[in-house]
PDB file of N, CA and C in Angstrom:
ATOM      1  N   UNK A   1       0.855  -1.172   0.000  1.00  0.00           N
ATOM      2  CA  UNK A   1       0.000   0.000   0.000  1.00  0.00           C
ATOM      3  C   UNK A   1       0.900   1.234   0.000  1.00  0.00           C
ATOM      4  N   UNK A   2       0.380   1.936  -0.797  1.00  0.00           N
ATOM      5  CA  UNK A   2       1.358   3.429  -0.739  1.00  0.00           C
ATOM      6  C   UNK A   2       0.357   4.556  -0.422  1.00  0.00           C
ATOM      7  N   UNK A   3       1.449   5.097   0.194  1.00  0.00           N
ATOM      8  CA  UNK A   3       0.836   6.494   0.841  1.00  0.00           C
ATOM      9  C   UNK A   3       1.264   8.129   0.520  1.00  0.00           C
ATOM     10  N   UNK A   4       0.433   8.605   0.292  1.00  0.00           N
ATOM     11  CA  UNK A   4       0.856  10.130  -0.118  1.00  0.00           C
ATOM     12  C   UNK A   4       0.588  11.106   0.874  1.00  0.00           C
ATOM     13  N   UNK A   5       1.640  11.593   1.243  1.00  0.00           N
ATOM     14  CA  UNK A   5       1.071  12.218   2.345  1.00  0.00           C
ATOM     15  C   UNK A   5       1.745  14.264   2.339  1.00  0.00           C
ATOM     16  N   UNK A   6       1.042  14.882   2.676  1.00  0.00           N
ATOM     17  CA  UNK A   6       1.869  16.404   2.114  1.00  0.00           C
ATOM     18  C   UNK A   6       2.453  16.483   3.612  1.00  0.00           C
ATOM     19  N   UNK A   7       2.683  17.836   3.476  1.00  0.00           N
ATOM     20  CA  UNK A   7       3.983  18.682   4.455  1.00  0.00           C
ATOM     21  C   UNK A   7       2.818  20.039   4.688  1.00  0.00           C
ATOM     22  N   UNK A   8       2.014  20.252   5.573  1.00  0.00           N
ATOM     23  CA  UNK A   8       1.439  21.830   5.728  1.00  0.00           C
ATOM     24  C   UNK A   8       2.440  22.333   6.690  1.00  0.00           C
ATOM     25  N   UNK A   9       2.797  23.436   6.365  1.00  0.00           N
ATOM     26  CA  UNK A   9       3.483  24.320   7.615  1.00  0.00           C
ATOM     27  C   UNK A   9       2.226  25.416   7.868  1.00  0.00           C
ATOM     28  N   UNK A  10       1.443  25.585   8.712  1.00  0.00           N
ATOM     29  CA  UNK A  10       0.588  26.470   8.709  1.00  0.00           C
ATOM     30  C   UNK A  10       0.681  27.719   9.850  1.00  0.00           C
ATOM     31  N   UNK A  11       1.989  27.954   9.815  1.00  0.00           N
ATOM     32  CA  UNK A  11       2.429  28.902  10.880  1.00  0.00           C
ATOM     33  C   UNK A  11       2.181  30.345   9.937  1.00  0.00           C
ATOM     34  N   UNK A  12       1.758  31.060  10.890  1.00  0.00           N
ATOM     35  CA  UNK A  12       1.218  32.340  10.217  1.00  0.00           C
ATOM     36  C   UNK A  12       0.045  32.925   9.021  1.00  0.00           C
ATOM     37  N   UNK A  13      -0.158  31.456   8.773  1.00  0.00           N
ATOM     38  CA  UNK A  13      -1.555  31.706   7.598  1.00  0.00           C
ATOM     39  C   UNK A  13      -2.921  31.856   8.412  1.00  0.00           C
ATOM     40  N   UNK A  14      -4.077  32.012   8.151  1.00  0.00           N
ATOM     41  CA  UNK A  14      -5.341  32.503   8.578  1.00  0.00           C
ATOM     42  C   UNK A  14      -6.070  31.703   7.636  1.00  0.00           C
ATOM     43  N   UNK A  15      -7.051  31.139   8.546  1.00  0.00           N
ATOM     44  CA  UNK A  15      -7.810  30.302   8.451  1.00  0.00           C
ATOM     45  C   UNK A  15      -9.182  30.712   8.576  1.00  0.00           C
ATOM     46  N   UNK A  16     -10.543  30.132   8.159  1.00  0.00           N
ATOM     47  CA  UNK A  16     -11.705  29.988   8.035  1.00  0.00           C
ATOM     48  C   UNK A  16     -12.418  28.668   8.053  1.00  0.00           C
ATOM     49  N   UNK A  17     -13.048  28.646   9.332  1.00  0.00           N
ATOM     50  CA  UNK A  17     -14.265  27.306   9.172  1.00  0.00           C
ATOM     51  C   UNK A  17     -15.484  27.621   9.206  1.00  0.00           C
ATOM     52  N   UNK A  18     -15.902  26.847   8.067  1.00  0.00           N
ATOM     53  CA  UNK A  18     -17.239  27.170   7.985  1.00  0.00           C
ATOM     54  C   UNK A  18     -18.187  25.892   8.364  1.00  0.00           C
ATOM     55  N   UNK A  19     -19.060  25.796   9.196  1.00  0.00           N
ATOM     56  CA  UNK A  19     -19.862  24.839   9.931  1.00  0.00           C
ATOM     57  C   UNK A  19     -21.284  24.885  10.347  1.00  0.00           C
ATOM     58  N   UNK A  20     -21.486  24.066   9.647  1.00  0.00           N
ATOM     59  CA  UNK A  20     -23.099  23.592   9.740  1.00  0.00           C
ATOM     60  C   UNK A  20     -23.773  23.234  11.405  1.00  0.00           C
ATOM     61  N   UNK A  21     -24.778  24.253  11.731  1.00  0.00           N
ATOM     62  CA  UNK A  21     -25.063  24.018  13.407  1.00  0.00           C
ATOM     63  C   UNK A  21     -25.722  22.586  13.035  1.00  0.00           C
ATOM     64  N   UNK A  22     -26.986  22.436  12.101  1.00  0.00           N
ATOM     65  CA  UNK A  22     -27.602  21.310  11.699  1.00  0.00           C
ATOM     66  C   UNK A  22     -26.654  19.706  11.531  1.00  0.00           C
ATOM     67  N   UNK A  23     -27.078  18.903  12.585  1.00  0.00           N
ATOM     68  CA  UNK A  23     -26.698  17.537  13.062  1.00  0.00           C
ATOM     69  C   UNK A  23     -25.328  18.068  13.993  1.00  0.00           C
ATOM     70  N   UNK A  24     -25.226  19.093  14.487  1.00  0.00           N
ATOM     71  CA  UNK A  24     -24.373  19.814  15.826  1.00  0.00           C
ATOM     72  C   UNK A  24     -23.238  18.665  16.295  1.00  0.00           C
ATOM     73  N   UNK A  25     -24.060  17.484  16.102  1.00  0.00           N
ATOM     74  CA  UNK A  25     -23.702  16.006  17.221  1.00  0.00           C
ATOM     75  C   UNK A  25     -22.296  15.855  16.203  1.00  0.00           C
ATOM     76  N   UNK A  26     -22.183  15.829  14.763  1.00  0.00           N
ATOM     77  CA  UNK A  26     -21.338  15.336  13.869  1.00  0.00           C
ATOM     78  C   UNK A  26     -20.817  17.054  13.801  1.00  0.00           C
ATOM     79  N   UNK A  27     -20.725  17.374  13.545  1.00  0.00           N
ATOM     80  CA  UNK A  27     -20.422  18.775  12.660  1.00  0.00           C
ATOM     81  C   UNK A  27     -19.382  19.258  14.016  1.00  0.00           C
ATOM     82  N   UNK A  28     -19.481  19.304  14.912  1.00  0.00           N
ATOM     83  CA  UNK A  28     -18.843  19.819  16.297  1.00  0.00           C
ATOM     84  C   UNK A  28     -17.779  18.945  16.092  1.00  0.00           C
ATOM     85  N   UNK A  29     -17.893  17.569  15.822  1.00  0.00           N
ATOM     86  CA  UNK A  29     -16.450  16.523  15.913  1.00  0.00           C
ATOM     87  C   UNK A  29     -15.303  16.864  14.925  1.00  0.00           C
ATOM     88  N   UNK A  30     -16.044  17.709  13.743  1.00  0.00           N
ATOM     89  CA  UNK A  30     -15.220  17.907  12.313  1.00  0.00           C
ATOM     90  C   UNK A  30     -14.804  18.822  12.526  1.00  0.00           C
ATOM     91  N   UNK A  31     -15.488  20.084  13.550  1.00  0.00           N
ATOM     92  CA  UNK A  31     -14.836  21.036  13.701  1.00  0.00           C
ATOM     93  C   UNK A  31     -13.887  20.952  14.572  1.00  0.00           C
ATOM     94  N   UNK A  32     -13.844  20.438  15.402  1.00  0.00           N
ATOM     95  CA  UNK A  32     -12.693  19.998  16.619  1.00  0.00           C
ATOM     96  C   UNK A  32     -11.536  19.343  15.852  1.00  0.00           C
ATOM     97  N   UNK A  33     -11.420  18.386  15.127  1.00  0.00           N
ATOM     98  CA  UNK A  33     -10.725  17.476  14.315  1.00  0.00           C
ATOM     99  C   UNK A  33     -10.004  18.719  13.359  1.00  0.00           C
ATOM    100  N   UNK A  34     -10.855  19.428  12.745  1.00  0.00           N
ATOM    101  CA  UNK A  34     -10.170  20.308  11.572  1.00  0.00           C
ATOM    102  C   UNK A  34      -9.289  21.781  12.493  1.00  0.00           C
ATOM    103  N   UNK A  35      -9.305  21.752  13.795  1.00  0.00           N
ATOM    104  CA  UNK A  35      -9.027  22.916  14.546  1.00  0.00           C
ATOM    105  C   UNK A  35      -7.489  22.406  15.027  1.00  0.00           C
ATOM    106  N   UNK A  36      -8.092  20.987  15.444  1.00  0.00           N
ATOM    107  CA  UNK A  36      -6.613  20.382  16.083  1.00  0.00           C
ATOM    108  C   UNK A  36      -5.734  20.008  14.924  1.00  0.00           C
ATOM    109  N   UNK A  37      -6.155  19.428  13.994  1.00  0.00           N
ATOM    110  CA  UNK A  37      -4.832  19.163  13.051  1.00  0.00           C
ATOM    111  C   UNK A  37      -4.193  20.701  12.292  1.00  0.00           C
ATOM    112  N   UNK A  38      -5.038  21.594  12.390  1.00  0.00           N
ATOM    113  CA  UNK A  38      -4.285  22.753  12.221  1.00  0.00           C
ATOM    114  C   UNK A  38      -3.135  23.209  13.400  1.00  0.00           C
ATOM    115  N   UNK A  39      -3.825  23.147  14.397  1.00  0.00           N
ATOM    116  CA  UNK A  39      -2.720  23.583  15.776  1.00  0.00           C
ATOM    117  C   UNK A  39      -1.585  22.408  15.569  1.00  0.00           C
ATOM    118  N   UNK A  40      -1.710  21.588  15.173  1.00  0.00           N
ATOM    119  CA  UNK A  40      -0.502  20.421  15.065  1.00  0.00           C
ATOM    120  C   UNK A  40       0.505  20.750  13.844  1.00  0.00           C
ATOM    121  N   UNK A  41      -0.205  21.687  12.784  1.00  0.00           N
ATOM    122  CA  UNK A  41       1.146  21.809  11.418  1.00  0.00           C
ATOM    123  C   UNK A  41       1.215  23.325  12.099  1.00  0.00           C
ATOM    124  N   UNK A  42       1.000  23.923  13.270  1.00  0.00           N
ATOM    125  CA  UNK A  42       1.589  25.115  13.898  1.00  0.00           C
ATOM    126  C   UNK A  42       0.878  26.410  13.367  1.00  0.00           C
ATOM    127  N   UNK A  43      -0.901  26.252  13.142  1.00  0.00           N
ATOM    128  CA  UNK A  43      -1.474  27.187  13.082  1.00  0.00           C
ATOM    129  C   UNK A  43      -1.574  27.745  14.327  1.00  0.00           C
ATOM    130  N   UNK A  44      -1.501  29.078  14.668  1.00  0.00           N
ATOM    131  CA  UNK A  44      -2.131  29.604  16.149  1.00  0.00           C
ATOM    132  C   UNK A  44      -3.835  29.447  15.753  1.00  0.00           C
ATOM    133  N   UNK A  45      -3.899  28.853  16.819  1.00  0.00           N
ATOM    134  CA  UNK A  45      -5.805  28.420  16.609  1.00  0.00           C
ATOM    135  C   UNK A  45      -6.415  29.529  17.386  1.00  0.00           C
ATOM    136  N   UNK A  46      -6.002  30.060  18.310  1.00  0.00           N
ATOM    137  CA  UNK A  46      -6.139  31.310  18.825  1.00  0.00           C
ATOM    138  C   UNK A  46      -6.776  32.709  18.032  1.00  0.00           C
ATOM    139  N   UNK A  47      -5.094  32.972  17.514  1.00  0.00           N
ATOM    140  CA  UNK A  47      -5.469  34.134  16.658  1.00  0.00           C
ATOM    141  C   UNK A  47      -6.036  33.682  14.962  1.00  0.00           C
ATOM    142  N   UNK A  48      -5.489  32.712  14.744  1.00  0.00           N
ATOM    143  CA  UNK A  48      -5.387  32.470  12.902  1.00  0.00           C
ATOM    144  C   UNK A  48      -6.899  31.528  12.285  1.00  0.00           C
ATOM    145  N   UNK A  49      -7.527  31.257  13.673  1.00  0.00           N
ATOM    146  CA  UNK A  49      -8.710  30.447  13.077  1.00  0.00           C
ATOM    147  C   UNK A  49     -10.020  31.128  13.492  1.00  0.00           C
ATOM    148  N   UNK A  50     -10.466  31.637  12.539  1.00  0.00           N
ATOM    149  CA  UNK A  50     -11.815  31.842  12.618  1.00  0.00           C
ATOM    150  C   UNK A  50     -13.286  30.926  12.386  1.00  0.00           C
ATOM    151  N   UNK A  51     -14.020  30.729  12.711  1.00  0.00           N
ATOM    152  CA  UNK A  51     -15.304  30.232  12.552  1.00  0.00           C
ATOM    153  C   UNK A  51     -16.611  30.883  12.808  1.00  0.00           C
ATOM    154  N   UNK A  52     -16.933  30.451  11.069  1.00  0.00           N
ATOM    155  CA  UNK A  52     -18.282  31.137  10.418  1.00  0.00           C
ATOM    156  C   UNK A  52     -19.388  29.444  11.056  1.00  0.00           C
ATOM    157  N   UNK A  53     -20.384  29.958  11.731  1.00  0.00           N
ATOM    158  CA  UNK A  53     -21.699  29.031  11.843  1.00  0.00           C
ATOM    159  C   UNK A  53     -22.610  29.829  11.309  1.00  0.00           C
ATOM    160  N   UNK A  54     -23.238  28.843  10.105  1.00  0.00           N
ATOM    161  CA  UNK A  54     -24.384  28.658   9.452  1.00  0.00           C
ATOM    162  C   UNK A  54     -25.436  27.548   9.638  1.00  0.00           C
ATOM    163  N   UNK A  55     -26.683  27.882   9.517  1.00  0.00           N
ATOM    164  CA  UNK A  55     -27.862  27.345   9.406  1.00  0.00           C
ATOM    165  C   UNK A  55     -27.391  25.794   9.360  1.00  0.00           C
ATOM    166  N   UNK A  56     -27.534  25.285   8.370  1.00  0.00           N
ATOM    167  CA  UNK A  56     -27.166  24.003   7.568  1.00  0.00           C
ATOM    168  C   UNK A  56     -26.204  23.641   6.342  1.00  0.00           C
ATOM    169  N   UNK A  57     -26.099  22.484   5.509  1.00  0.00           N
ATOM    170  CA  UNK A  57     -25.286  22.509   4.506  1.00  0.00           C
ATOM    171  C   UNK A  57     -25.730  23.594   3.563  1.00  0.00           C
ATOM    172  N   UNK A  58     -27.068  23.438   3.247  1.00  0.00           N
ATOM    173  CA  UNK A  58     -27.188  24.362   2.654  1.00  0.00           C
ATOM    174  C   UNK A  58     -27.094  25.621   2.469  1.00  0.00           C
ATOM    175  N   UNK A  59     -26.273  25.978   3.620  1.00  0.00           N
ATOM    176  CA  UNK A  59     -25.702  27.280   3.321  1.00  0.00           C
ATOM    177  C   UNK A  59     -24.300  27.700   3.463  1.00  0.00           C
ATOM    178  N   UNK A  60     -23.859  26.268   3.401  1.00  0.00           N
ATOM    179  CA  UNK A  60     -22.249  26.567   3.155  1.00  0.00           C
ATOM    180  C   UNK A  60     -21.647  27.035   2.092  1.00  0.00           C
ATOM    181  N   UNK A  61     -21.978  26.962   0.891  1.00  0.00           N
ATOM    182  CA  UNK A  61     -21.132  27.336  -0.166  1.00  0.00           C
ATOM    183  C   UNK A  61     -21.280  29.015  -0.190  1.00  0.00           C
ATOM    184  N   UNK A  62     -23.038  29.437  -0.402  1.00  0.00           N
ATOM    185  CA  UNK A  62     -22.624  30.705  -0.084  1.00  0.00           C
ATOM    186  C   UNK A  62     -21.990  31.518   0.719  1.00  0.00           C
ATOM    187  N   UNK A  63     -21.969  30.936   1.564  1.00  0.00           N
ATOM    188  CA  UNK A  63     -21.123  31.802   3.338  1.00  0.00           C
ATOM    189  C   UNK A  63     -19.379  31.312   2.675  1.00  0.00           C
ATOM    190  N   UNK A  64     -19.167  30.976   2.108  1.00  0.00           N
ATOM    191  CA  UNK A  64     -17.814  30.024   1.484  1.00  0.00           C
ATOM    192  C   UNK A  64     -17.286  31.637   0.516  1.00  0.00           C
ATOM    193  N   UNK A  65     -18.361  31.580  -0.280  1.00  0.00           N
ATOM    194  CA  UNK A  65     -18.197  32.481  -1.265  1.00  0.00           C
ATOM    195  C   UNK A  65     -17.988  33.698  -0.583  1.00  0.00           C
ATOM    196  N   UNK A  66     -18.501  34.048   0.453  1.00  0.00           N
ATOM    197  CA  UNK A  66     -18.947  35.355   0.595  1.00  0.00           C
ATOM    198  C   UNK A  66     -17.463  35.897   1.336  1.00  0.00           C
ATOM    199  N   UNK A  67     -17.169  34.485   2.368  1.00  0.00           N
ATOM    200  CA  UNK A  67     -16.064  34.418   3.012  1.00  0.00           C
ATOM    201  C   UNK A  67     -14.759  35.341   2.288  1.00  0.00           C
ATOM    202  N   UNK A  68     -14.228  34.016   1.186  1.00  0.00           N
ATOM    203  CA  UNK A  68     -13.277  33.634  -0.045  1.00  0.00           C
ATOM    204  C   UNK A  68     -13.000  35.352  -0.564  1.00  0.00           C
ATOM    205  N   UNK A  69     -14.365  35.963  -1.032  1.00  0.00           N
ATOM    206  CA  UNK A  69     -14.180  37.322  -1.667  1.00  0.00           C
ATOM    207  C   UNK A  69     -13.836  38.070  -0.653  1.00  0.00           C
ATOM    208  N   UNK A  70     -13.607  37.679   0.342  1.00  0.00           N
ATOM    209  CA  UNK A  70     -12.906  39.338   1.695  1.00  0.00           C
ATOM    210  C   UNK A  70     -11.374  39.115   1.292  1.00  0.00           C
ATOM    211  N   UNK A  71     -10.982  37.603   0.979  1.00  0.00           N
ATOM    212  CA  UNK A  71      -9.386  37.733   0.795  1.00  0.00           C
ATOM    213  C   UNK A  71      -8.850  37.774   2.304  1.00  0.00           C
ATOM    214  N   UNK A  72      -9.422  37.801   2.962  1.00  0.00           N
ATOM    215  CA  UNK A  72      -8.743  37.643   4.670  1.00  0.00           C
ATOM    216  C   UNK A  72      -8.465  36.517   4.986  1.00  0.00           C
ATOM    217  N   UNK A  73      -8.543  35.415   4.303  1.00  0.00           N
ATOM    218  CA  UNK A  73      -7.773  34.087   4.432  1.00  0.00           C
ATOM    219  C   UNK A  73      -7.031  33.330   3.674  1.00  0.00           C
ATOM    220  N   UNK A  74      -6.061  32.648   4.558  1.00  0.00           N
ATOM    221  CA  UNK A  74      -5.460  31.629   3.175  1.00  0.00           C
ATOM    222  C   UNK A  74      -5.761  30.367   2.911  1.00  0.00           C
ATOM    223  N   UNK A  75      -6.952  30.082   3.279  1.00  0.00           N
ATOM    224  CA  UNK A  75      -7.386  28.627   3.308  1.00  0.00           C
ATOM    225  C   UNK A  75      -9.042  28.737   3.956  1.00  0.00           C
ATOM    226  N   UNK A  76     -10.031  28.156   2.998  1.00  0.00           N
ATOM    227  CA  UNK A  76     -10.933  27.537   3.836  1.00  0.00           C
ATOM    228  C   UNK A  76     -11.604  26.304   3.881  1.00  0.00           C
ATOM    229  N   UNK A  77     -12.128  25.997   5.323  1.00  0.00           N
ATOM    230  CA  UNK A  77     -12.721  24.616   5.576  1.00  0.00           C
ATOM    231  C   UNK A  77     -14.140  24.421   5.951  1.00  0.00           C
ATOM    232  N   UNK A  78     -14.972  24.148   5.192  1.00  0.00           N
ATOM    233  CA  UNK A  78     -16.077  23.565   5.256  1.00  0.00           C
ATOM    234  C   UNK A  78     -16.446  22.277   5.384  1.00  0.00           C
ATOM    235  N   UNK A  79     -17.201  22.237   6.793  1.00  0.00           N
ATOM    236  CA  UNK A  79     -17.775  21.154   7.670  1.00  0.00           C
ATOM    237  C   UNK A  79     -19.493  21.236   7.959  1.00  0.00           C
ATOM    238  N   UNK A  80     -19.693  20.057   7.366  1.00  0.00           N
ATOM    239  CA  UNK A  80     -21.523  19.930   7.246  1.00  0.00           C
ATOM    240  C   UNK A  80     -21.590  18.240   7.424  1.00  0.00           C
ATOM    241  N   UNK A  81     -23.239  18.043   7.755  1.00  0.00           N
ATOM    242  CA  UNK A  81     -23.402  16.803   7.399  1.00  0.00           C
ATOM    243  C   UNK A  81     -24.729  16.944   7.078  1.00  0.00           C
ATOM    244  N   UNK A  82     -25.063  15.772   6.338  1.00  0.00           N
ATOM    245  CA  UNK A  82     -26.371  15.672   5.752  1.00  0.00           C
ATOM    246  C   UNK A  82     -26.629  14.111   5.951  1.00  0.00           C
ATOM    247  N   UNK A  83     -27.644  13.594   6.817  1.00  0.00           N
ATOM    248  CA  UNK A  83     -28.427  12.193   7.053  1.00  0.00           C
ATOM    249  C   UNK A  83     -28.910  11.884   6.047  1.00  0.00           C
ATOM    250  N   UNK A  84     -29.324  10.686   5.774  1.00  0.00           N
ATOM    251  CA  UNK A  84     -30.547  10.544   4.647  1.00  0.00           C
ATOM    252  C   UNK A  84     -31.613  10.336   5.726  1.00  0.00           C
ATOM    253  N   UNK A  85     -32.768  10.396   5.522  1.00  0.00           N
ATOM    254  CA  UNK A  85     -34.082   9.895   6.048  1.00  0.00           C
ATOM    255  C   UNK A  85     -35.069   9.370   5.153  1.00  0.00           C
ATOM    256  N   UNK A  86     -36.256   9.603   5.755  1.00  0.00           N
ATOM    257  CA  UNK A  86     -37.168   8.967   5.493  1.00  0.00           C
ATOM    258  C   UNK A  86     -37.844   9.882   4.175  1.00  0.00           C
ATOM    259  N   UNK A  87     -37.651  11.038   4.222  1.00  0.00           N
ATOM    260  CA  UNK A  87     -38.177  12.114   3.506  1.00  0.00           C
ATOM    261  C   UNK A  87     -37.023  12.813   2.105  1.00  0.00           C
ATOM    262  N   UNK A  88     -37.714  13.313   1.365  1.00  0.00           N
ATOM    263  CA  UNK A  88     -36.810  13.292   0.071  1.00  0.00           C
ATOM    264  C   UNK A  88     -35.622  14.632   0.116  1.00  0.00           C
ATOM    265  N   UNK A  89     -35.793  15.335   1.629  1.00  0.00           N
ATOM    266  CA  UNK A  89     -35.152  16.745   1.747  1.00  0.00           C
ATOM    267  C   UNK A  89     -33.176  16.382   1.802  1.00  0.00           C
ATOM    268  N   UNK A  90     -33.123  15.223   2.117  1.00  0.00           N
ATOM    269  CA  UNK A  90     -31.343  14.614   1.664  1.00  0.00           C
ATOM    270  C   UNK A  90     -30.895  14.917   0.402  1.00  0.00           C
ATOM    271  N   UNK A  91     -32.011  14.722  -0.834  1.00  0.00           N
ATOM    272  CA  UNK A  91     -31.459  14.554  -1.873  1.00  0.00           C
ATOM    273  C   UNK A  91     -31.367  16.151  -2.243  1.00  0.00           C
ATOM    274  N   UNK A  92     -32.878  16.551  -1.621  1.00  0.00           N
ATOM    275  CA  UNK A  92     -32.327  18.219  -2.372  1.00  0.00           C
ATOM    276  C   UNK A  92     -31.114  19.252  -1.641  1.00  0.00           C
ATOM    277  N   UNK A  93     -31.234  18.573  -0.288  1.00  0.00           N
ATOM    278  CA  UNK A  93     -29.564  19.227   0.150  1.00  0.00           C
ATOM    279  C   UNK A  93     -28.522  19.174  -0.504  1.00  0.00           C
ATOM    280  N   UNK A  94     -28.518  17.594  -1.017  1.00  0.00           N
ATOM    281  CA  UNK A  94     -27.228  17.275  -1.737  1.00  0.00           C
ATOM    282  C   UNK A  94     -26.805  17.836  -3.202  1.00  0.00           C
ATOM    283  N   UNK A  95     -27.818  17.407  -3.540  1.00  0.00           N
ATOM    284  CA  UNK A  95     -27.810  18.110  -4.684  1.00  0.00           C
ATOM    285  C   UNK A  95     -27.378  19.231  -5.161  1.00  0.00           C
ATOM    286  N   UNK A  96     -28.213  20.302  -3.804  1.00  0.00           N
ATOM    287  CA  UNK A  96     -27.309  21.704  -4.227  1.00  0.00           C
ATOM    288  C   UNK A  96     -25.863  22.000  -3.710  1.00  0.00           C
ATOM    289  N   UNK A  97     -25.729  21.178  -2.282  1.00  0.00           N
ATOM    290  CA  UNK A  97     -24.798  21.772  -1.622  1.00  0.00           C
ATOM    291  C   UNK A  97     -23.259  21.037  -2.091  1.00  0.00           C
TER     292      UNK A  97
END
């Protein structure tokens, strides 16, 4: 098995997460997970990470966009989840988001 693996040095860059409150239970773990492996390639999580909470998936890309055009970051991360259920509202999340 081979592995590819990069090199982030993330000392001094500025960051953006963007996170879905909707399914909180999952979305909180991705954000924790995506906060700590930044503090580990030597982001200050302090000063260099910001976090945008939105509604649901469905409103990540725009809050993404809206983010992206300030230019105040060098990287962003978007964290959502979407269940399937019983009802057909999975597919139209997915679909758009």
């Amino acid at each position: 098995m081979g592995v590819i693996e990069g090199k982030l040095d993330a000392t001094g860059m500025r960051f953006c997460i963007i996170a879905s409150r909707f399914n909180s239970f999952i979305t909180d773990r991705l954000l924790g997970g995506a906060v700590g492996a930044l503090g580990r390639h030597g982001a200050n999580t302090v000063d260099d990470v910001d976090v945008v909470w939105v509604p649901g998936a469905f409103e990540i890309s725009l809050c993404a966009h809206k983010v992206a055009a300030t230019g105040k970051y060098d990287a962003l991360i978007c964290v959502g989840a979407v269940i399937r259920g019983e009802t057909p509202h999975f597919d139209y999340i997915c679909s758009e988001a």
